[in-house]
ModelCIF file with pLDDT and N, C-alpha, C, O atoms, coordinates in Angstrom:
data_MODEL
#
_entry.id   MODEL 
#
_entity.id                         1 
_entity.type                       polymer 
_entity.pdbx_number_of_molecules   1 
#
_entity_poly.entity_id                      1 
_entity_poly.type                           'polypeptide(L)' 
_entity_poly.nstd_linkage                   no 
_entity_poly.nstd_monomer                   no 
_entity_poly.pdbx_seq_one_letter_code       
;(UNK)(UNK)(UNK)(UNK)(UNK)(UNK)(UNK)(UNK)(UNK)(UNK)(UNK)(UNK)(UNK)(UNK)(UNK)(UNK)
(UNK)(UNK)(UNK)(UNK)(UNK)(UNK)(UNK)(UNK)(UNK)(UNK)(UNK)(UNK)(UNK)(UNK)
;
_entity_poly.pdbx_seq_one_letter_code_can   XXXXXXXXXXXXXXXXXXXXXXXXXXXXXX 
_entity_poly.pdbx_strand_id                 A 
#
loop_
_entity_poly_seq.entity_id 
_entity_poly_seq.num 
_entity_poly_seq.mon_id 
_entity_poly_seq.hetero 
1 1  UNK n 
1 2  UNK n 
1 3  UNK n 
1 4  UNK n 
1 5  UNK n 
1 6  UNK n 
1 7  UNK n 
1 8  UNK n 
1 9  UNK n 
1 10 UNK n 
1 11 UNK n 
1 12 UNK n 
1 13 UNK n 
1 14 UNK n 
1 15 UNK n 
1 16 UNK n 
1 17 UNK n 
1 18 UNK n 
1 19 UNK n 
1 20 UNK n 
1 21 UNK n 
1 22 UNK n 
1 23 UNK n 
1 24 UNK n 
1 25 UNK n 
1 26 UNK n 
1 27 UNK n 
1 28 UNK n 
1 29 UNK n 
1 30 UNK n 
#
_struct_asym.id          A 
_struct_asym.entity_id   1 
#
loop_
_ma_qa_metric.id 
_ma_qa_metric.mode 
_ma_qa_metric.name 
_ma_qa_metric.software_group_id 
_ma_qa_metric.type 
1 global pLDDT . pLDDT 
2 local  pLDDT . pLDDT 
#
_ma_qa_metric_global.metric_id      1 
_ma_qa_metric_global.metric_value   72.67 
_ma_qa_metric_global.model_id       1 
_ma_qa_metric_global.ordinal_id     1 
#
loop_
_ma_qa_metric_local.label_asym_id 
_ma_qa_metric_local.label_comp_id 
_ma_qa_metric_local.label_seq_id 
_ma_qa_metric_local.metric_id 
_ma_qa_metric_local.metric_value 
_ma_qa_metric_local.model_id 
_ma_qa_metric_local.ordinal_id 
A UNK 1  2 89.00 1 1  
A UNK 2  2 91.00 1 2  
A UNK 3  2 88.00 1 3  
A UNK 4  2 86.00 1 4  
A UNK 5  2 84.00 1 5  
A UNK 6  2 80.00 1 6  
A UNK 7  2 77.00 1 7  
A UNK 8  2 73.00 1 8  
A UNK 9  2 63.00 1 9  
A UNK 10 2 51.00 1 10 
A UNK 11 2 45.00 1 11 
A UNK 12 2 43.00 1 12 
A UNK 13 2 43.00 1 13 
A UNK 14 2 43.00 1 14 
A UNK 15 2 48.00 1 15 
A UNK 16 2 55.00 1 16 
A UNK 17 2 62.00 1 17 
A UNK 18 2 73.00 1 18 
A UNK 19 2 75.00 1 19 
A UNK 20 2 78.00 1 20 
A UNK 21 2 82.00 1 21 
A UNK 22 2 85.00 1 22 
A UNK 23 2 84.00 1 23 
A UNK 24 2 85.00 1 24 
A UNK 25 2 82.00 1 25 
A UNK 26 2 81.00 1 26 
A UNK 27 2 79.00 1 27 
A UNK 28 2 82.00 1 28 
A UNK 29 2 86.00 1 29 
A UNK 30 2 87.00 1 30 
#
loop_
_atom_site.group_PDB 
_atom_site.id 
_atom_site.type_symbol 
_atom_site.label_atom_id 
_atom_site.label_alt_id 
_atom_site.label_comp_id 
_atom_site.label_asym_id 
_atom_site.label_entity_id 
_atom_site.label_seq_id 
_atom_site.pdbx_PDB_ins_code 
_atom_site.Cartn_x 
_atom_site.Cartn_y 
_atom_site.Cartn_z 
_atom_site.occupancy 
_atom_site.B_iso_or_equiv 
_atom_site.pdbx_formal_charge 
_atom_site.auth_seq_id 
_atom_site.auth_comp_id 
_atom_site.auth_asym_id 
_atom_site.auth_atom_id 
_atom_site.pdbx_PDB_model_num 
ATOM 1   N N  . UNK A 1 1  ? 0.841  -1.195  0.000   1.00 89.00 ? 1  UNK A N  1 
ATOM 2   C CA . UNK A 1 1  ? 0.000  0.000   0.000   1.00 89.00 ? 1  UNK A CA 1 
ATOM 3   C C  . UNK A 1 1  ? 0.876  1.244   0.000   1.00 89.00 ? 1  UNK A C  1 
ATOM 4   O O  . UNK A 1 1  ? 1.939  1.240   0.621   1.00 89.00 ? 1  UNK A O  1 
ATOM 5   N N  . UNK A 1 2  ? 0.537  2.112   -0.553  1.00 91.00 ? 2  UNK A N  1 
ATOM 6   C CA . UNK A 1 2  ? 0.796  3.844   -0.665  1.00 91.00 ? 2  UNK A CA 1 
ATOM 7   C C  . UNK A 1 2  ? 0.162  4.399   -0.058  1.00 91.00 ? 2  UNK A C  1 
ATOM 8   O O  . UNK A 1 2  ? -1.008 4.037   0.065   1.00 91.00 ? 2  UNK A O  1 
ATOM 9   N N  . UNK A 1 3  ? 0.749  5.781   0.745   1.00 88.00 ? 3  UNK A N  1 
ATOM 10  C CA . UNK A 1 3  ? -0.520 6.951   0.747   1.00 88.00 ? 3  UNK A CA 1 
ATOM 11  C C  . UNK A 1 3  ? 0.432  8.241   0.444   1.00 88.00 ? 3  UNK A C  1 
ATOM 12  O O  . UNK A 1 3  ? 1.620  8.236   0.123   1.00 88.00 ? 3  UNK A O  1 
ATOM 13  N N  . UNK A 1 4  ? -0.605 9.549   0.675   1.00 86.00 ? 4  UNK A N  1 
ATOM 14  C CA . UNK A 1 4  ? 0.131  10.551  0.741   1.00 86.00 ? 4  UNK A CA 1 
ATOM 15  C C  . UNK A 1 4  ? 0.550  11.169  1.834   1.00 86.00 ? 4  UNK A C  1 
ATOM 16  O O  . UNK A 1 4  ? 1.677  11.657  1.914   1.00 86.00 ? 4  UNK A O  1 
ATOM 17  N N  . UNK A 1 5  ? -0.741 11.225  3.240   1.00 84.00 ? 5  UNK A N  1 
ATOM 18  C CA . UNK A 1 5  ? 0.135  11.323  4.424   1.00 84.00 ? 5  UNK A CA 1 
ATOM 19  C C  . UNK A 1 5  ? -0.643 10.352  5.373   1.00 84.00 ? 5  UNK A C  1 
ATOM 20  O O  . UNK A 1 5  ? -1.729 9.967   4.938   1.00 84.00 ? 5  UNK A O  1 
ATOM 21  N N  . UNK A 1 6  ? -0.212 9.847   6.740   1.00 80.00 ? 6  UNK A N  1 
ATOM 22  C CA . UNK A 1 6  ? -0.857 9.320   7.872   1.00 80.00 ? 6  UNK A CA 1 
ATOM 23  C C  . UNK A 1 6  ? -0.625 9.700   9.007   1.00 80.00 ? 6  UNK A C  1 
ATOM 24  O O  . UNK A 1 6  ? 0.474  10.228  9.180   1.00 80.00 ? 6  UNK A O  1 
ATOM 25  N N  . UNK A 1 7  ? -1.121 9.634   9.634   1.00 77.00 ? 7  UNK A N  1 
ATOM 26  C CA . UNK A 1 7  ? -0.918 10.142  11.460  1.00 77.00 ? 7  UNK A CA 1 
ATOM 27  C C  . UNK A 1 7  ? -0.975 8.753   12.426  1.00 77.00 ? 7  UNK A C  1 
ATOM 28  O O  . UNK A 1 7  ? -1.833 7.870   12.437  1.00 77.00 ? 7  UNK A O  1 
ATOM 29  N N  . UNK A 1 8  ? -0.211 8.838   12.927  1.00 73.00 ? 8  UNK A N  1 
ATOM 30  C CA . UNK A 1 8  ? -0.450 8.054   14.415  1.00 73.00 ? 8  UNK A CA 1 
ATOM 31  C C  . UNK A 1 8  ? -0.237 8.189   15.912  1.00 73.00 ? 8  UNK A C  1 
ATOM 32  O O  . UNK A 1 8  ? 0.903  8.543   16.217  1.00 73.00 ? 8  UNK A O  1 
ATOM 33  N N  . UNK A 1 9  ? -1.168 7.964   17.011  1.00 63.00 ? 9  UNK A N  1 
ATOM 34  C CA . UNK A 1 9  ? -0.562 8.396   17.827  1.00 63.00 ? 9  UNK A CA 1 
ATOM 35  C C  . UNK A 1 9  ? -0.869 7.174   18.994  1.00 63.00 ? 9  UNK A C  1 
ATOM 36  O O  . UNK A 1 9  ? -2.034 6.899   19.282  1.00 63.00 ? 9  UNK A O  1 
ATOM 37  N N  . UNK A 1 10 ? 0.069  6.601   19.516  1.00 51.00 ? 10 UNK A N  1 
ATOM 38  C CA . UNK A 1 10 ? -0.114 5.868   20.380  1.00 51.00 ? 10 UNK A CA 1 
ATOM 39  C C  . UNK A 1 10 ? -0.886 5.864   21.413  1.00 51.00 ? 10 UNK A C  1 
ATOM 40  O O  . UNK A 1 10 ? -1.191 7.018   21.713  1.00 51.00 ? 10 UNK A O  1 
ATOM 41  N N  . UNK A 1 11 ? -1.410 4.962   22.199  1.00 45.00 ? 11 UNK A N  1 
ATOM 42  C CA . UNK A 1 11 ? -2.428 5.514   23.555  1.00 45.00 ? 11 UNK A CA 1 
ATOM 43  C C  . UNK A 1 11 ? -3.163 6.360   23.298  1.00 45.00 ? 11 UNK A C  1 
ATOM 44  O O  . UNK A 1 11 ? -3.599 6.964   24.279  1.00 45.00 ? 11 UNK A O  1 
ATOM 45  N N  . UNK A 1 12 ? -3.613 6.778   22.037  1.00 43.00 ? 12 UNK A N  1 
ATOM 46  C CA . UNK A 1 12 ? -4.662 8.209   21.825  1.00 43.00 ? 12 UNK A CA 1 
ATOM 47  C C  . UNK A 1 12 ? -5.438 7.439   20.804  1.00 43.00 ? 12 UNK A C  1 
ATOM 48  O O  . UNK A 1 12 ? -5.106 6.418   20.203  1.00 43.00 ? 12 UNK A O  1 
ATOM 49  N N  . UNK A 1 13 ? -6.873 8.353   20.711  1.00 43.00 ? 13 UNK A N  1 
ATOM 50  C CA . UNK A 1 13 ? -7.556 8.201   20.104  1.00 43.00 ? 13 UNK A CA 1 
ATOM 51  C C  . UNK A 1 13 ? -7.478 9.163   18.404  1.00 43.00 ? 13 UNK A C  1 
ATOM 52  O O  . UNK A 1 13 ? -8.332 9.311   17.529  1.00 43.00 ? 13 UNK A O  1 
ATOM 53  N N  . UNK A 1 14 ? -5.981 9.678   18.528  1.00 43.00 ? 14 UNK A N  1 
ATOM 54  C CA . UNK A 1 14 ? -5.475 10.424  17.279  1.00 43.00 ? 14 UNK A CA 1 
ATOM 55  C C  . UNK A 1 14 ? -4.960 9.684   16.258  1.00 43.00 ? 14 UNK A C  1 
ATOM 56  O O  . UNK A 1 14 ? -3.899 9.063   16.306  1.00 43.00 ? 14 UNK A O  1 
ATOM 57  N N  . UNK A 1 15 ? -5.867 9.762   15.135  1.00 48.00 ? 15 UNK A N  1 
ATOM 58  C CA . UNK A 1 15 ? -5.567 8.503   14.104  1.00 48.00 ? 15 UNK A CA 1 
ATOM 59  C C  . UNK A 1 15 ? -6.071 8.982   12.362  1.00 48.00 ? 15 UNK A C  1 
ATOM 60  O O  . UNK A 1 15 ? -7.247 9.218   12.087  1.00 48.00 ? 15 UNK A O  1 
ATOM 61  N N  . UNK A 1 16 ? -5.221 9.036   11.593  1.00 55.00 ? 16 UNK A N  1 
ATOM 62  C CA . UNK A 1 16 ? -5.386 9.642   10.332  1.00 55.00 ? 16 UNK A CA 1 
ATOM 63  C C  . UNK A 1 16 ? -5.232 8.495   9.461   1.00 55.00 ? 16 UNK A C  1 
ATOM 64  O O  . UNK A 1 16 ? -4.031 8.233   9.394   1.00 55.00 ? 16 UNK A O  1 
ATOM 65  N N  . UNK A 1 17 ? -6.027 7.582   8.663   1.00 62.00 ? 17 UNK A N  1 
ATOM 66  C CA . UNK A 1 17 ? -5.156 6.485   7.997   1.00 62.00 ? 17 UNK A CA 1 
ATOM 67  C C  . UNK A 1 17 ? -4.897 7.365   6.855   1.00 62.00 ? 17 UNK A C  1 
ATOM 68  O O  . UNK A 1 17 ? -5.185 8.540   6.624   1.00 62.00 ? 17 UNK A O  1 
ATOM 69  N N  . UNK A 1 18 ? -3.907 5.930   5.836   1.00 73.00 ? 18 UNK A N  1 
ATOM 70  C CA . UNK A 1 18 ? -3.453 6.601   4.555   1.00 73.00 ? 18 UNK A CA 1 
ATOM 71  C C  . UNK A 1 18 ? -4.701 7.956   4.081   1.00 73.00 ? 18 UNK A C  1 
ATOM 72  O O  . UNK A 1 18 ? -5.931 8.015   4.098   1.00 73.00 ? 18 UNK A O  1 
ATOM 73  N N  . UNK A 1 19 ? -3.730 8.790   3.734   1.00 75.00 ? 19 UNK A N  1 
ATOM 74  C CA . UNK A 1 19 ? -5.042 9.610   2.336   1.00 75.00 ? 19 UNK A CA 1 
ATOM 75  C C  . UNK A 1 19 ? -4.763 8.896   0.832   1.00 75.00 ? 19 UNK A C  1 
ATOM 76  O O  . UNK A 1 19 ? -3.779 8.339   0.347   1.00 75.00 ? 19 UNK A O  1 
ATOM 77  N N  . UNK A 1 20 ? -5.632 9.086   0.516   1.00 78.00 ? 20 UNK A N  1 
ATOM 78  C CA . UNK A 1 20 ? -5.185 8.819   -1.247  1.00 78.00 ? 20 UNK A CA 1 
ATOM 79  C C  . UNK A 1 20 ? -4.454 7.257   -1.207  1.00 78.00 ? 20 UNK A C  1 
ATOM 80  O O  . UNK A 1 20 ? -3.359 6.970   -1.691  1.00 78.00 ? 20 UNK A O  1 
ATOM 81  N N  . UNK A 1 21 ? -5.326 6.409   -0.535  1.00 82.00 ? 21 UNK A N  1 
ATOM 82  C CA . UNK A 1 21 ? -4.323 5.083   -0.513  1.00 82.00 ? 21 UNK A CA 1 
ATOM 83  C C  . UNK A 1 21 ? -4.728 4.866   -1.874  1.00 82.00 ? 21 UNK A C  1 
ATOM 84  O O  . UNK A 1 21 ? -5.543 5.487   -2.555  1.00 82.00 ? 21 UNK A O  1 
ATOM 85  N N  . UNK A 1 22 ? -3.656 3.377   -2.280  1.00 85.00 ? 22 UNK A N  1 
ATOM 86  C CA . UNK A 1 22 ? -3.671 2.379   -3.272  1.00 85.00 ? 22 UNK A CA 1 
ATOM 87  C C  . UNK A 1 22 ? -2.725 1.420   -2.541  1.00 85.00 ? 22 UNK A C  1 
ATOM 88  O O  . UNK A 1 22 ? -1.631 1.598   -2.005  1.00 85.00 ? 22 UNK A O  1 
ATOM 89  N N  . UNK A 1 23 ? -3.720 0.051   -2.740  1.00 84.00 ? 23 UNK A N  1 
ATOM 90  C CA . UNK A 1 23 ? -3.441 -0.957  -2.227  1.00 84.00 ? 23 UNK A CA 1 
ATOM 91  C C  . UNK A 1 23 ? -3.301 -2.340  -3.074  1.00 84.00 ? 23 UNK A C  1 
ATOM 92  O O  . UNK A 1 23 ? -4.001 -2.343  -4.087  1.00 84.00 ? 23 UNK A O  1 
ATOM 93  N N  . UNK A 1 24 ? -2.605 -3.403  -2.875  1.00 85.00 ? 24 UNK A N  1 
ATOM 94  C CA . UNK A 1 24 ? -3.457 -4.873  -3.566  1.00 85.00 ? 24 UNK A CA 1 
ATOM 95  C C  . UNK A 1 24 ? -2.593 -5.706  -2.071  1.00 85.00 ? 24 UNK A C  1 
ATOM 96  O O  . UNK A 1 24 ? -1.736 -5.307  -1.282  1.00 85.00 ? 24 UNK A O  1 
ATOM 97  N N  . UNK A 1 25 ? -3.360 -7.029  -2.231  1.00 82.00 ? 25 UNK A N  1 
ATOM 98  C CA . UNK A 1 25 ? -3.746 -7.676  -1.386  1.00 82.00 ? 25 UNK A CA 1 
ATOM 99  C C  . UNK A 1 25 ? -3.826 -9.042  -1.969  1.00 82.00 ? 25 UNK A C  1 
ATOM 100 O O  . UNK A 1 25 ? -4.927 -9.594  -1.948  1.00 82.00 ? 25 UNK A O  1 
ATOM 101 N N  . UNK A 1 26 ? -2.668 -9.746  -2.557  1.00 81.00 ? 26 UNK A N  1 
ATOM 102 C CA . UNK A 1 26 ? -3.254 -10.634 -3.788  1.00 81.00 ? 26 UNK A CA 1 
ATOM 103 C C  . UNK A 1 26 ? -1.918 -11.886 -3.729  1.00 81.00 ? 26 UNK A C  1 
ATOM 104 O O  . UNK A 1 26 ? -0.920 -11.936 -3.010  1.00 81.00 ? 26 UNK A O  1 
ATOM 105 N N  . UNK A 1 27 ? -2.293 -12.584 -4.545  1.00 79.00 ? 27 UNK A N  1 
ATOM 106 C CA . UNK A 1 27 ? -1.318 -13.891 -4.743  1.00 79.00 ? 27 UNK A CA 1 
ATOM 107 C C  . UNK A 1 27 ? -1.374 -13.793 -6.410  1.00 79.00 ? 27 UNK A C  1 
ATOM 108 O O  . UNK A 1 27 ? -1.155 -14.845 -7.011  1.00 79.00 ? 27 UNK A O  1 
ATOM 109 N N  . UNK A 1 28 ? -1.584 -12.894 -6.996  1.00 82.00 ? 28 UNK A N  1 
ATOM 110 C CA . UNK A 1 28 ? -1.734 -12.815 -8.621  1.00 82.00 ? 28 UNK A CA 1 
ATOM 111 C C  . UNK A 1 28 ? -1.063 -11.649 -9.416  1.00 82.00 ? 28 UNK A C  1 
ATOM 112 O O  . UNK A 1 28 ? -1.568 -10.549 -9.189  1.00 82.00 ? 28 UNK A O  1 
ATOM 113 N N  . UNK A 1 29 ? 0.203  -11.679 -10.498 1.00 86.00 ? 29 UNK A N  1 
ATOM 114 C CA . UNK A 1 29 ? 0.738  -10.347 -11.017 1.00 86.00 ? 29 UNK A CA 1 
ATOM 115 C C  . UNK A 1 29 ? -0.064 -10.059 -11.892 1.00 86.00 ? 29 UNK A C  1 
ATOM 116 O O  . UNK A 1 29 ? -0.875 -10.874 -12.331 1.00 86.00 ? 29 UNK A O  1 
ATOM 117 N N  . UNK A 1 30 ? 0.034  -8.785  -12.314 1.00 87.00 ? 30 UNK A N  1 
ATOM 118 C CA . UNK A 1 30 ? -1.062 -8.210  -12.996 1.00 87.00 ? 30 UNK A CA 1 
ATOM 119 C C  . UNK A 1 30 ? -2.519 -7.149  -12.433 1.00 87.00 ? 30 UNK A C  1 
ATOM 120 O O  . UNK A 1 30 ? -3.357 -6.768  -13.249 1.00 87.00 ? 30 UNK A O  1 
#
């Protein structure tokens, strides 16, 4: 996976996932 930005913050409820993700998740090229 890619993004453009993310945040994290431990022990907090401060949480940004990827923006603008692109992902694969696969056993197949192409």
């Amino acid at each position: 996976y890619a993004g453009g930005t993310a945040v994290q913050a431990l022990g907090t409820t401060v949480r940004s996932d990827f923006t603008s993700e692109s992902s694969v998740d696969t056993n197949q090229t192409g």
